[in-house]
PDB file of N, CA and C in Angstrom:
ATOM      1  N   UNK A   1      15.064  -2.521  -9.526  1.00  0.00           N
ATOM      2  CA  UNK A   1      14.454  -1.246  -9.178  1.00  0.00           C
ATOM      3  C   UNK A   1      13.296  -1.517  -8.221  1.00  0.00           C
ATOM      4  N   UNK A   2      12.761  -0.633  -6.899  1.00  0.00           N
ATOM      5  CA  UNK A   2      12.425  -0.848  -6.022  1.00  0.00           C
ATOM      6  C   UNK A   2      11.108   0.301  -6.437  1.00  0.00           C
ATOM      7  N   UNK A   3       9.897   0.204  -6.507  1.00  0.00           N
ATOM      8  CA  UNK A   3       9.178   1.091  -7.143  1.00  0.00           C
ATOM      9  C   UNK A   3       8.128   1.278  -5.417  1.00  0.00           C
ATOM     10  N   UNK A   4       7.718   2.470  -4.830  1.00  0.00           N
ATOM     11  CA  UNK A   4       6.457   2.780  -4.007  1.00  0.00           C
ATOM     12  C   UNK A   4       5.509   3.550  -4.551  1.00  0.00           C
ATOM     13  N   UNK A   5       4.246   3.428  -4.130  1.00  0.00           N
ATOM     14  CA  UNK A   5       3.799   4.765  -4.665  1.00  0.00           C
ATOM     15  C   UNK A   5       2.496   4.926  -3.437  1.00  0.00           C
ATOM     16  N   UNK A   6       2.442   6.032  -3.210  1.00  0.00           N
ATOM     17  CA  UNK A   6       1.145   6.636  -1.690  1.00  0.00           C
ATOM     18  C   UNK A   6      -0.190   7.259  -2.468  1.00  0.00           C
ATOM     19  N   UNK A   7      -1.156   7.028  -2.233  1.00  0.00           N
ATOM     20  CA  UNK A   7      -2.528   7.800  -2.670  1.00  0.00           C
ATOM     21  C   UNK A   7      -2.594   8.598  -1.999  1.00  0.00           C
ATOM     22  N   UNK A   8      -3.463   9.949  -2.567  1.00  0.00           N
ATOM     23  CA  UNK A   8      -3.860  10.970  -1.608  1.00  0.00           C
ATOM     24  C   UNK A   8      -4.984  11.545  -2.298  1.00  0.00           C
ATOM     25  N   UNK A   9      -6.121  12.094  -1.330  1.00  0.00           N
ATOM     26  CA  UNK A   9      -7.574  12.783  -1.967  1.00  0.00           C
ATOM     27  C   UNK A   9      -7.669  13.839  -1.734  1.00  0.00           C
ATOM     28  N   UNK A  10      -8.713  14.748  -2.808  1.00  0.00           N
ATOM     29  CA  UNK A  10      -9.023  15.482  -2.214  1.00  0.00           C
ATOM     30  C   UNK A  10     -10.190  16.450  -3.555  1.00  0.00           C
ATOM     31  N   UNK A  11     -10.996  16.723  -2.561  1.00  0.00           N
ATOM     32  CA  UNK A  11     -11.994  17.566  -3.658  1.00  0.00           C
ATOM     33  C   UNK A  11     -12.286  18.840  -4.130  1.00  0.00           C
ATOM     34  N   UNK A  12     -12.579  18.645  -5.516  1.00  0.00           N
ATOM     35  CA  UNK A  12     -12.430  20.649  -6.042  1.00  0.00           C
ATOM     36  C   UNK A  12     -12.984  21.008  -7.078  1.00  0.00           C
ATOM     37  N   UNK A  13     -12.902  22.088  -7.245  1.00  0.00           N
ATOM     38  CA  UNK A  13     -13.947  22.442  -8.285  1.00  0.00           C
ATOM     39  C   UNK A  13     -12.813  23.429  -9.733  1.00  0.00           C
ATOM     40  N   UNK A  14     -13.163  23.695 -10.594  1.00  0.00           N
ATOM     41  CA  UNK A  14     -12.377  23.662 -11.922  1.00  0.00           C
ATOM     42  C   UNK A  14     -13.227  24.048 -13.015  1.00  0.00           C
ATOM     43  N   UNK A  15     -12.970  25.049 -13.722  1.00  0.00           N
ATOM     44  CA  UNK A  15     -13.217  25.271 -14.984  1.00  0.00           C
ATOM     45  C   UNK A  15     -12.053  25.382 -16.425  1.00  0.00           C
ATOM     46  N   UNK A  16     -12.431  24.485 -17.151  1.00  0.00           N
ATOM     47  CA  UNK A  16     -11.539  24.510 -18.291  1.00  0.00           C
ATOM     48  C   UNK A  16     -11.543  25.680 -19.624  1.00  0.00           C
ATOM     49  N   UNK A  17     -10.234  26.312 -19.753  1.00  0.00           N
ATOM     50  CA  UNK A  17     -10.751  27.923 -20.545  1.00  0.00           C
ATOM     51  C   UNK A  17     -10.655  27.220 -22.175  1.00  0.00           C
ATOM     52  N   UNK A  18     -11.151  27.552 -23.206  1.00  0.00           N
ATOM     53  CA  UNK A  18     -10.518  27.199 -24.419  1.00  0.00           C
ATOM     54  C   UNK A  18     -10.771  26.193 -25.370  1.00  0.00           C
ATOM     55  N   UNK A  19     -12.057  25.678 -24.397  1.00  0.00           N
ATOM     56  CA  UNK A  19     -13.043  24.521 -25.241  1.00  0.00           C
ATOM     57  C   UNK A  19     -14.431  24.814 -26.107  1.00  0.00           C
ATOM     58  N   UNK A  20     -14.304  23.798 -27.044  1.00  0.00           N
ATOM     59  CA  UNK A  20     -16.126  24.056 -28.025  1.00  0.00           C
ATOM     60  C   UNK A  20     -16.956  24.798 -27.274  1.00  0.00           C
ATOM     61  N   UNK A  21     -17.749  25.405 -27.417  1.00  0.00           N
ATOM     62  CA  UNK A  21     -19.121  25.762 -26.720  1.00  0.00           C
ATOM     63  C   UNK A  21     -19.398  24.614 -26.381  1.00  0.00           C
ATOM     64  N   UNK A  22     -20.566  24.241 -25.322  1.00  0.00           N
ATOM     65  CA  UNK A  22     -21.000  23.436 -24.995  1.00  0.00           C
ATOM     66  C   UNK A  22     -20.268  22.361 -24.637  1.00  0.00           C
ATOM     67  N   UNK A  23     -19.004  22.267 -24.439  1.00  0.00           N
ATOM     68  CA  UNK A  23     -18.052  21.080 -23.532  1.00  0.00           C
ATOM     69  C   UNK A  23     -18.201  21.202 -22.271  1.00  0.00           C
ATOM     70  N   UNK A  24     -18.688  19.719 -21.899  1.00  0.00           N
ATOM     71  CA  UNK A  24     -18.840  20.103 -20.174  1.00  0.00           C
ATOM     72  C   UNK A  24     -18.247  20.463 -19.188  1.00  0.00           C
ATOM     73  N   UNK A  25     -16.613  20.339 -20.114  1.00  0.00           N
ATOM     74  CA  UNK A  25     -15.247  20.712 -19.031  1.00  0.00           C
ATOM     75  C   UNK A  25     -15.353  21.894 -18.766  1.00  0.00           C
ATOM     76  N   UNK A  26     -16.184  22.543 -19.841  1.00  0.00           N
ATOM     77  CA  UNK A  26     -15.962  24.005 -19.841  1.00  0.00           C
ATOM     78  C   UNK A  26     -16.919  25.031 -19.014  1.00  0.00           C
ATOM     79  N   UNK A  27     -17.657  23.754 -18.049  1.00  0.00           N
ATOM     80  CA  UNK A  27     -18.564  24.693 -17.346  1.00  0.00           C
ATOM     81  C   UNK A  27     -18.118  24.377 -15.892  1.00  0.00           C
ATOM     82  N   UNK A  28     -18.275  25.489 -14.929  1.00  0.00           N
ATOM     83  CA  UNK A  28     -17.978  25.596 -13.417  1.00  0.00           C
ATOM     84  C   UNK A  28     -18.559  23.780 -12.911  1.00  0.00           C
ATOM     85  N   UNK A  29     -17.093  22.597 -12.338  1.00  0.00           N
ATOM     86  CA  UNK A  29     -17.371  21.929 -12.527  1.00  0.00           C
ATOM     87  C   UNK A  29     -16.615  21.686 -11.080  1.00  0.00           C
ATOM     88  N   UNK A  30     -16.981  19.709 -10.134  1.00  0.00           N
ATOM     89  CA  UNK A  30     -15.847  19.627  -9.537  1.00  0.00           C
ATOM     90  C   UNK A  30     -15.474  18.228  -9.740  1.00  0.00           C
ATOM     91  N   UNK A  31     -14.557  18.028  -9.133  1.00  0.00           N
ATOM     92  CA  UNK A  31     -14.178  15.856  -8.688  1.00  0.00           C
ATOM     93  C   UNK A  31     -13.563  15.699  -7.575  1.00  0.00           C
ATOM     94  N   UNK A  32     -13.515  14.471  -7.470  1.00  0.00           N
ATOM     95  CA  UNK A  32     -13.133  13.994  -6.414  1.00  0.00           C
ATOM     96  C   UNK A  32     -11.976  13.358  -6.988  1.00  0.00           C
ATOM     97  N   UNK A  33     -10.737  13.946  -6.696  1.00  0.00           N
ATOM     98  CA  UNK A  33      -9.120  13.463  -7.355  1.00  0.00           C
ATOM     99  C   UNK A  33      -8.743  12.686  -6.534  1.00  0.00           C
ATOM    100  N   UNK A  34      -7.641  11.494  -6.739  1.00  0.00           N
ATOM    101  CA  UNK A  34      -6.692  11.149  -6.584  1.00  0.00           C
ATOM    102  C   UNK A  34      -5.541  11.363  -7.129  1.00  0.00           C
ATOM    103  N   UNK A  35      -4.490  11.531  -5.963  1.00  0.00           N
ATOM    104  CA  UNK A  35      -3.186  11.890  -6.235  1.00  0.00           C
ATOM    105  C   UNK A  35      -2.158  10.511  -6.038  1.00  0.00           C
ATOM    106  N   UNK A  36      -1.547  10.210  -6.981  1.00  0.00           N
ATOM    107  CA  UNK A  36      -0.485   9.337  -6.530  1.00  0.00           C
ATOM    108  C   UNK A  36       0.839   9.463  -6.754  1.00  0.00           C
ATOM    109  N   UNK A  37       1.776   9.537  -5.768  1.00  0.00           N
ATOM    110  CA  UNK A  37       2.902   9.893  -6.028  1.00  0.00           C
ATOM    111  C   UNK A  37       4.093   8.444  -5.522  1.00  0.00           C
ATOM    112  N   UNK A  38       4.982   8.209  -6.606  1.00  0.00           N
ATOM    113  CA  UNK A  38       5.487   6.979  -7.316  1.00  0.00           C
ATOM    114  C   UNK A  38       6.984   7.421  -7.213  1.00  0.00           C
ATOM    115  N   UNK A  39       7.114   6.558  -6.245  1.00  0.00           N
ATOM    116  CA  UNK A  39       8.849   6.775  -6.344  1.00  0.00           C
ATOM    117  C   UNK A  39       9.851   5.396  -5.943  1.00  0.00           C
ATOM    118  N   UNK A  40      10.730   5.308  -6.594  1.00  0.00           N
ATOM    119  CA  UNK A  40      12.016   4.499  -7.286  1.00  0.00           C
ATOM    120  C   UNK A  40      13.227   4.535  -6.335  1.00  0.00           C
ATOM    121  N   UNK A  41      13.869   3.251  -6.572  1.00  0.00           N
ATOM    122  CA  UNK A  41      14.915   3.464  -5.962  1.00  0.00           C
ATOM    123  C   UNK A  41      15.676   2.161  -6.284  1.00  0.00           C
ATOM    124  N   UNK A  42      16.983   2.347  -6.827  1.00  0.00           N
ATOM    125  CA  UNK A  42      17.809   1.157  -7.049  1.00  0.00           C
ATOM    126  C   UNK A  42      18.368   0.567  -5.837  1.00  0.00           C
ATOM    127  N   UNK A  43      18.222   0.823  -4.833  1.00  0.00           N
ATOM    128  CA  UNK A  43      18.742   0.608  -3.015  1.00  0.00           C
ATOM    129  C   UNK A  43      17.624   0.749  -1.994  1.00  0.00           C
ATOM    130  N   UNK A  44      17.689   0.529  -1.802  1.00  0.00           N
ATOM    131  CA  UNK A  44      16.996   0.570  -0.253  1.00  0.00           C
ATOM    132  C   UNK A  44      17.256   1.125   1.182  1.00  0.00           C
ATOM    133  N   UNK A  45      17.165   1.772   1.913  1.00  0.00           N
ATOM    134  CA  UNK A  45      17.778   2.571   2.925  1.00  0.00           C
ATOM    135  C   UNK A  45      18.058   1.195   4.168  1.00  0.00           C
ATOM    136  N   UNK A  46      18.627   1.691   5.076  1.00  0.00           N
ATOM    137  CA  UNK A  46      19.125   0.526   6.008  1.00  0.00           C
ATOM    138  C   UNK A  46      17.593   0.025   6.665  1.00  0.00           C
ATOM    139  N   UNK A  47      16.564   0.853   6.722  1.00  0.00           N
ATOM    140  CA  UNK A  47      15.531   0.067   7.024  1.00  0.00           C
ATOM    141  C   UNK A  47      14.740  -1.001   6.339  1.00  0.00           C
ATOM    142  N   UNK A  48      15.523  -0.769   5.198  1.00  0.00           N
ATOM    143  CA  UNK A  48      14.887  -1.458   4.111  1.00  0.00           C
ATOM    144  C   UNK A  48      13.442  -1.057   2.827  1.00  0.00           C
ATOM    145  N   UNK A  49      13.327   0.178   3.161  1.00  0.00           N
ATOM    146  CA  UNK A  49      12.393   1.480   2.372  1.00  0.00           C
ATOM    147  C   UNK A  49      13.349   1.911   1.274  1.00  0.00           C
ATOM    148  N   UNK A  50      12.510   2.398   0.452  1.00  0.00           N
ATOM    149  CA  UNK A  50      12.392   3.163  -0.702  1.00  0.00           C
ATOM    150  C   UNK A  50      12.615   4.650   0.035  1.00  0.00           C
ATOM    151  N   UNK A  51      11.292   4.905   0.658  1.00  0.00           N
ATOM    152  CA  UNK A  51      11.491   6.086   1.403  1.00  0.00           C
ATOM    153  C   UNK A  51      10.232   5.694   2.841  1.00  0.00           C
ATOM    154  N   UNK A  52      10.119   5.729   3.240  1.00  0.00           N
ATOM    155  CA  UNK A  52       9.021   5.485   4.655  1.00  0.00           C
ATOM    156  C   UNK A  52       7.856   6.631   4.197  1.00  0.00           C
ATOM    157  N   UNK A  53       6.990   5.853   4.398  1.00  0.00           N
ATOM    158  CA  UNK A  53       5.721   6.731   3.857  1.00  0.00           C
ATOM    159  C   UNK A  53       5.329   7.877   4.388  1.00  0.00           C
ATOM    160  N   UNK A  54       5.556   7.670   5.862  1.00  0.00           N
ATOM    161  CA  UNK A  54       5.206   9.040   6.604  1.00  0.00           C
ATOM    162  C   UNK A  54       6.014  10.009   6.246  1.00  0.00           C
ATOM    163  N   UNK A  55       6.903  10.135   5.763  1.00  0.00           N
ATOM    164  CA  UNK A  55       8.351  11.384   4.981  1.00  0.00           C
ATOM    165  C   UNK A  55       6.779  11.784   4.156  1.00  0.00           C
ATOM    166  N   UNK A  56       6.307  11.299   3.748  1.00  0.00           N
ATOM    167  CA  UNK A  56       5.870  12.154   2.491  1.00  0.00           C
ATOM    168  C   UNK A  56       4.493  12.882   2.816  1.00  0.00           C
ATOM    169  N   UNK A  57       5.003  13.686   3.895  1.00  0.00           N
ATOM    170  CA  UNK A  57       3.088  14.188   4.955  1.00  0.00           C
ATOM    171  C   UNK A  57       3.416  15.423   3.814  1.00  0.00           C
ATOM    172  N   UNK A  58       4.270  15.531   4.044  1.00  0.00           N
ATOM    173  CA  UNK A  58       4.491  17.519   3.122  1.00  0.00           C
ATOM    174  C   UNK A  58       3.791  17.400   2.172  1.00  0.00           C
ATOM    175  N   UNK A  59       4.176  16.203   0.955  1.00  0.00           N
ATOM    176  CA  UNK A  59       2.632  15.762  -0.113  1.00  0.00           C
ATOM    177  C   UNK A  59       1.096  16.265   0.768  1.00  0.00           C
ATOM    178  N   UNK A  60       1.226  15.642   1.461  1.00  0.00           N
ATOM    179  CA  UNK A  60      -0.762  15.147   1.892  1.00  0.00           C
ATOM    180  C   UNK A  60      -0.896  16.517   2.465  1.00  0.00           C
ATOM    181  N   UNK A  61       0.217  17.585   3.363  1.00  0.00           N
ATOM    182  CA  UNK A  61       0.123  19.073   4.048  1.00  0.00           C
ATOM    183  C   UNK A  61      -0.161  19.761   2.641  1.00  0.00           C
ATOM    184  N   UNK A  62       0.389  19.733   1.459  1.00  0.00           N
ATOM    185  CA  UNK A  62      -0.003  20.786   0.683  1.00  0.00           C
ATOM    186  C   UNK A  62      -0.888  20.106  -0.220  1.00  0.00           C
ATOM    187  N   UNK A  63      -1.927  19.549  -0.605  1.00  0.00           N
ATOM    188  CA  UNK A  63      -2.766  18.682  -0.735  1.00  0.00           C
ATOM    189  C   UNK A  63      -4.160  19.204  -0.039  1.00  0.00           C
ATOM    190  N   UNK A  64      -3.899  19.117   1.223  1.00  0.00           N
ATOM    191  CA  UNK A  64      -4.975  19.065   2.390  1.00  0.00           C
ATOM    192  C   UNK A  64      -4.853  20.794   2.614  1.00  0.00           C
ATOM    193  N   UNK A  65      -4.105  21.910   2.485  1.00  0.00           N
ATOM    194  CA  UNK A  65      -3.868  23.386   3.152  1.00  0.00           C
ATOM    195  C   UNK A  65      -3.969  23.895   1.290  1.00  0.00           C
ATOM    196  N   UNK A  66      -3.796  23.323   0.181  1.00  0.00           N
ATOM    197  CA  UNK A  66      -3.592  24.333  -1.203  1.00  0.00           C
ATOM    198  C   UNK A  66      -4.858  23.953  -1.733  1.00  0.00           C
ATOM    199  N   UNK A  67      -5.118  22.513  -1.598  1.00  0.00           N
ATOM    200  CA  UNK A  67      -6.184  22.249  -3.066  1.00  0.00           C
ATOM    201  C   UNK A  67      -7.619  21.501  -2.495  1.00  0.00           C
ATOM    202  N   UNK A  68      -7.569  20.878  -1.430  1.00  0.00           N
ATOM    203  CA  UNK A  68      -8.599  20.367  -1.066  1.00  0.00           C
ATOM    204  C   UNK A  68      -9.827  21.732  -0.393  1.00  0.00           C
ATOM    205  N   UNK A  69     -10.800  21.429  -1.260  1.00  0.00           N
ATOM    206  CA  UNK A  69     -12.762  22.070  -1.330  1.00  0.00           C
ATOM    207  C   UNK A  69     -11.525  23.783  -1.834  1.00  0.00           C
ATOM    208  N   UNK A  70     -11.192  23.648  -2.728  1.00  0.00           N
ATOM    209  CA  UNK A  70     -10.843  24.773  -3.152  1.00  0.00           C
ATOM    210  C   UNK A  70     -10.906  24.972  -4.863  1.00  0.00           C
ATOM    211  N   UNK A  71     -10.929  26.129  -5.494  1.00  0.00           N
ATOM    212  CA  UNK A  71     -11.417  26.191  -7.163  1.00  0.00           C
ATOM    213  C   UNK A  71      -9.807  26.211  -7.793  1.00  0.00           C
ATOM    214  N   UNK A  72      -9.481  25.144  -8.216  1.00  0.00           N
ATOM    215  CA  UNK A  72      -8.279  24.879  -9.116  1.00  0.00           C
ATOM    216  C   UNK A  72      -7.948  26.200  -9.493  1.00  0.00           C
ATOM    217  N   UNK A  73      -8.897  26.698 -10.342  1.00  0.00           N
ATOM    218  CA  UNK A  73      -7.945  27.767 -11.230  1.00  0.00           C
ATOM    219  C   UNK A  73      -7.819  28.905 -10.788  1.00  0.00           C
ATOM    220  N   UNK A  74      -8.190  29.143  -8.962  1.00  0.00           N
ATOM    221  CA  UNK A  74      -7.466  29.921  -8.070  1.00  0.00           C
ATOM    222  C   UNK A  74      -5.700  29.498  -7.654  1.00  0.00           C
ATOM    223  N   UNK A  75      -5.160  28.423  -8.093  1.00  0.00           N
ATOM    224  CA  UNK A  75      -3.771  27.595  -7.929  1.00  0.00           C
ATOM    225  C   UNK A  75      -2.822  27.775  -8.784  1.00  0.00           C
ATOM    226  N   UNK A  76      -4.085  27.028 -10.105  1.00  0.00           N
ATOM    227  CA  UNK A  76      -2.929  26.231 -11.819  1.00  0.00           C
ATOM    228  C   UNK A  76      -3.691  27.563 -12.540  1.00  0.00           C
ATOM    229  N   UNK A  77      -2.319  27.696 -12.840  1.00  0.00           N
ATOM    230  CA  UNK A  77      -3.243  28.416 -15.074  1.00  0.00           C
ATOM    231  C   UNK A  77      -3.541  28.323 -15.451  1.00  0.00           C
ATOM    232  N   UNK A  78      -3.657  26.664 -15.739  1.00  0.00           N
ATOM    233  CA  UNK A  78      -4.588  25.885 -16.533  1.00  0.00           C
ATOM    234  C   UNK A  78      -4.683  24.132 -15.460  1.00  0.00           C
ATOM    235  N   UNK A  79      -5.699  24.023 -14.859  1.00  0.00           N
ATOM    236  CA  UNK A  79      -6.043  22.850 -14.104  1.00  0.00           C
ATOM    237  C   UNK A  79      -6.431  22.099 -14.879  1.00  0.00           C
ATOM    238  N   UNK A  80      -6.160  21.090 -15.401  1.00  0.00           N
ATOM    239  CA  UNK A  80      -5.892  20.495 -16.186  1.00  0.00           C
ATOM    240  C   UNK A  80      -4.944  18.781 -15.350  1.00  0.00           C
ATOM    241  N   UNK A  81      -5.465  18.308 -15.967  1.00  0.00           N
ATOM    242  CA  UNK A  81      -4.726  16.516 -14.506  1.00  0.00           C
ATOM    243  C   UNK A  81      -3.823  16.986 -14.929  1.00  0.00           C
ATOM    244  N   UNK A  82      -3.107  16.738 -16.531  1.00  0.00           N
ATOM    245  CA  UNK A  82      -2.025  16.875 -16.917  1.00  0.00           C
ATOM    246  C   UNK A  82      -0.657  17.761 -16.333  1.00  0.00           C
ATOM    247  N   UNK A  83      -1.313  18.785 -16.414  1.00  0.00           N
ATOM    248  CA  UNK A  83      -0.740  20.001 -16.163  1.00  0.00           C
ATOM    249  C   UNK A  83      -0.496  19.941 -14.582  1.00  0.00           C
ATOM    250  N   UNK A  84      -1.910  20.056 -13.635  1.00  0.00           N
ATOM    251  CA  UNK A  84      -1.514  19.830 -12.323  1.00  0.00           C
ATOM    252  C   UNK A  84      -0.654  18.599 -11.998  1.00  0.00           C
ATOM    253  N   UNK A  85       0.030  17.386 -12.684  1.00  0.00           N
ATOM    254  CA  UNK A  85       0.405  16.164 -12.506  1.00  0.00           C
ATOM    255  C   UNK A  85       1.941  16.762 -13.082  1.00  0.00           C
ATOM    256  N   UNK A  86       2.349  17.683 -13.266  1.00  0.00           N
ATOM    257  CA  UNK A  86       3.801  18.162 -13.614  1.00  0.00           C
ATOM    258  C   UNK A  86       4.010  19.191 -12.714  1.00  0.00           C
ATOM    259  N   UNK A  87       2.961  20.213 -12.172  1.00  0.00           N
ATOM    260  CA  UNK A  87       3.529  21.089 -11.015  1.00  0.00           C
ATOM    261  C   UNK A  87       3.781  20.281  -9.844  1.00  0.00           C
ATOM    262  N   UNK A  88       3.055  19.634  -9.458  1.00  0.00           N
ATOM    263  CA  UNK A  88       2.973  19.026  -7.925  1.00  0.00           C
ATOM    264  C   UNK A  88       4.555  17.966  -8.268  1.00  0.00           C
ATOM    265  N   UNK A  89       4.707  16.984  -9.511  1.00  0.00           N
ATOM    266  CA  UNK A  89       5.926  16.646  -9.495  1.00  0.00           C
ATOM    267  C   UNK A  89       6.896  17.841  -9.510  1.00  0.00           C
ATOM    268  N   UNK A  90       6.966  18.860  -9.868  1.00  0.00           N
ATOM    269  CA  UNK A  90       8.062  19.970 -10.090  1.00  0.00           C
ATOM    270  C   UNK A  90       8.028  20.469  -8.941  1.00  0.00           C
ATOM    271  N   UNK A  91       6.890  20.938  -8.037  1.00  0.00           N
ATOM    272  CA  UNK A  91       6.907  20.815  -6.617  1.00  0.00           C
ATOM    273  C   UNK A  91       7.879  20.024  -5.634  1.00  0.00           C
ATOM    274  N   UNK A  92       7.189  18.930  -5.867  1.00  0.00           N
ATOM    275  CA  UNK A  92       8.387  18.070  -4.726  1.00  0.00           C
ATOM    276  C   UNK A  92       9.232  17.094  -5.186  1.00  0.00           C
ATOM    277  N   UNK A  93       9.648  17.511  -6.275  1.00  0.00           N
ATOM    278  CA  UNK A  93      11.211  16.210  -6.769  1.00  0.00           C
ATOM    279  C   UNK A  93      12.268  16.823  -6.052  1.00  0.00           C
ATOM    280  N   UNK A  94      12.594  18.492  -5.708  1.00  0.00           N
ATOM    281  CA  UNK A  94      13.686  18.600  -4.748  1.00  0.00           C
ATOM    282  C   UNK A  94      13.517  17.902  -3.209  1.00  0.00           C
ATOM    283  N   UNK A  95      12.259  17.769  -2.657  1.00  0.00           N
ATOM    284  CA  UNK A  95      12.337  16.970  -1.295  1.00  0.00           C
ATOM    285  C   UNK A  95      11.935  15.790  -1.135  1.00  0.00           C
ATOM    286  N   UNK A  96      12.054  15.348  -2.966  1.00  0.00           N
ATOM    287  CA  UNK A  96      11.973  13.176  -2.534  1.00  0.00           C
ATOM    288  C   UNK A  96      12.779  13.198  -3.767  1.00  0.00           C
ATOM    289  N   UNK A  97      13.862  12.650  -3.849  1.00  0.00           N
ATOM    290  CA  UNK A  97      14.969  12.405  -4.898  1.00  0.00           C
ATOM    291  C   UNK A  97      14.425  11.406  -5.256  1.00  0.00           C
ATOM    292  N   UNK A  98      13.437  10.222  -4.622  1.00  0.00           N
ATOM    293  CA  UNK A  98      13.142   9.163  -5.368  1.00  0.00           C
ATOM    294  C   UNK A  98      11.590   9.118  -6.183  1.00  0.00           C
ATOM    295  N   UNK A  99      11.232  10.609  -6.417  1.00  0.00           N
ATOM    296  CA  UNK A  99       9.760  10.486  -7.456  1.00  0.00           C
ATOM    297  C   UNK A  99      10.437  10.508  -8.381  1.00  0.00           C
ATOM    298  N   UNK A 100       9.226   9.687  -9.039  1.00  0.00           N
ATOM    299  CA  UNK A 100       9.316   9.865 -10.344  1.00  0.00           C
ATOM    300  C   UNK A 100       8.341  10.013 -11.430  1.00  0.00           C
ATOM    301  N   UNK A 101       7.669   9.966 -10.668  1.00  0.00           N
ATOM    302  CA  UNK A 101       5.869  10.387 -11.329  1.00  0.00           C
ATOM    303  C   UNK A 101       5.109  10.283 -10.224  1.00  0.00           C
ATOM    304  N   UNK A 102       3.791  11.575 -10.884  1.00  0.00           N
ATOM    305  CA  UNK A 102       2.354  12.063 -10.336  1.00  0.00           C
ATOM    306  C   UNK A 102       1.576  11.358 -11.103  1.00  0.00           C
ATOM    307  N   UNK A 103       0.831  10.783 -10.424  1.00  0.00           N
ATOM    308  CA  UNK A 103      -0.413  10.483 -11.156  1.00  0.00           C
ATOM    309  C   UNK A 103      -1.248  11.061 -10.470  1.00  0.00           C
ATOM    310  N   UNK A 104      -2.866  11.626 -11.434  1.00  0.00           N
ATOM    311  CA  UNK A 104      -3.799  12.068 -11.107  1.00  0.00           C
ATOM    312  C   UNK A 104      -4.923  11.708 -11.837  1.00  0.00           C
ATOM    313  N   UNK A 105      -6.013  11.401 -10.841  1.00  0.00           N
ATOM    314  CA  UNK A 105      -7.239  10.956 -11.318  1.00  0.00           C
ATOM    315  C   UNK A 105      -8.159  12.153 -10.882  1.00  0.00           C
ATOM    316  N   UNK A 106      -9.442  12.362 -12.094  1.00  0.00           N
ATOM    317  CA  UNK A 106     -10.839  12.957 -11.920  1.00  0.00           C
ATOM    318  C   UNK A 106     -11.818  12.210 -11.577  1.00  0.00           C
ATOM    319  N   UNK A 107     -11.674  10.958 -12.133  1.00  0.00           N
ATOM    320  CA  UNK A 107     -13.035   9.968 -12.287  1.00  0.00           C
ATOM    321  C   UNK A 107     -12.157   8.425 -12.193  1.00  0.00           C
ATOM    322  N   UNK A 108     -13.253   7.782 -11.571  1.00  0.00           N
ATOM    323  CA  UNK A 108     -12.773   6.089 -11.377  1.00  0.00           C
ATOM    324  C   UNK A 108     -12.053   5.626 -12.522  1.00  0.00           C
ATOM    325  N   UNK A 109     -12.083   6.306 -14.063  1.00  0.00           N
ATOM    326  CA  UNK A 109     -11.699   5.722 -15.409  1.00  0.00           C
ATOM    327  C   UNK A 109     -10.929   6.200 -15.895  1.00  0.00           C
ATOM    328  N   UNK A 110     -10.156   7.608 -15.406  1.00  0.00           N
ATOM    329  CA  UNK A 110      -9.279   8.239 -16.270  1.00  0.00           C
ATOM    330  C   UNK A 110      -8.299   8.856 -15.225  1.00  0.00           C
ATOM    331  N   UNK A 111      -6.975   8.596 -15.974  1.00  0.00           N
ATOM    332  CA  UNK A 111      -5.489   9.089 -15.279  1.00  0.00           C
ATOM    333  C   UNK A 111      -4.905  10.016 -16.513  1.00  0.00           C
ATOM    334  N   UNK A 112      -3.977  10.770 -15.339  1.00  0.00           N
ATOM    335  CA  UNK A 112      -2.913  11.440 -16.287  1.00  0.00           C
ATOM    336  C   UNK A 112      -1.878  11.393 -15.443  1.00  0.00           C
ATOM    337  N   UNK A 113      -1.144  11.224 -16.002  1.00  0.00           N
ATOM    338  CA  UNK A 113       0.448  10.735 -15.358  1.00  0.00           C
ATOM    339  C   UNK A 113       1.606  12.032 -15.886  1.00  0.00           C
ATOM    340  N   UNK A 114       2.327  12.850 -14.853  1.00  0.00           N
ATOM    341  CA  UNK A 114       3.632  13.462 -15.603  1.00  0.00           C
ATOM    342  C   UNK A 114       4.924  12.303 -15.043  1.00  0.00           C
ATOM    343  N   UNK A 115       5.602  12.287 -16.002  1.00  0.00           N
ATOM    344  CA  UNK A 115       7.014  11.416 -15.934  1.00  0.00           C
ATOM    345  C   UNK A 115       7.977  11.855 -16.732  1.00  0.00           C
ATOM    346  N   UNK A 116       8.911  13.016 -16.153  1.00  0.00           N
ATOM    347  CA  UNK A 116      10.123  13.317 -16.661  1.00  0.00           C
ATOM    348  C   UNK A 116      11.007  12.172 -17.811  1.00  0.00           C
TER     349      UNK A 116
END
């Protein structure tokens, strides 16, 4: 198995609905995310790619035009890594047959990964 995966940034702001009083998630907040999107392939194309990295601008176009200096929960229902790390895969698994997971970071220390 032939595994790639591309980073992508971008910054925003987020409030979490449904927490303790006093949770900090739960106040008008932002980060600086990373996006990584991870894709597979038992073959290799005649160039010898997984998929060629530049195919995957449509990632970094809706990235850079939906979510970047914009308030999450103008987007997701619930912004949430988790949650945003299963739309953006449910997003584009019809135009890269070879994802297979989102990963998303808030902070240098913490990921959330969706993987069908």
């Amino acid at each position: 198995m032939y595994t790639i995966s591309k980073e992508f940034h971008f910054s925003a702001s987020h409030q979490l609905h449904g927490l303790p009083d006093g949770h900090q998630c739960g106040r008008l907040h932002g980060h600086n995310y990373i996006v990584v999107a991870v894709l597979a392939s038992n073959t290799l194309d005649a160039t010898g790619f997984v998929r060629d990295y530049g195919q995957l601008s449509a990632i970094k176009d809706y990235i850079d035009n939906k979510l970047d200096h914009r308030h999450l929960n103008d987007v997701f229902d619930c912004p949430t890594a988790e949650n945003m790390a299963e739309a953006l895969f449910d997003k584009f698994r019809l135009l890269y047959s070879e994802l297979v997971a989102i990963r998303i970071s808030e902070t240098p220390r913490t990921w959330a990964e969706y993987r069908p």
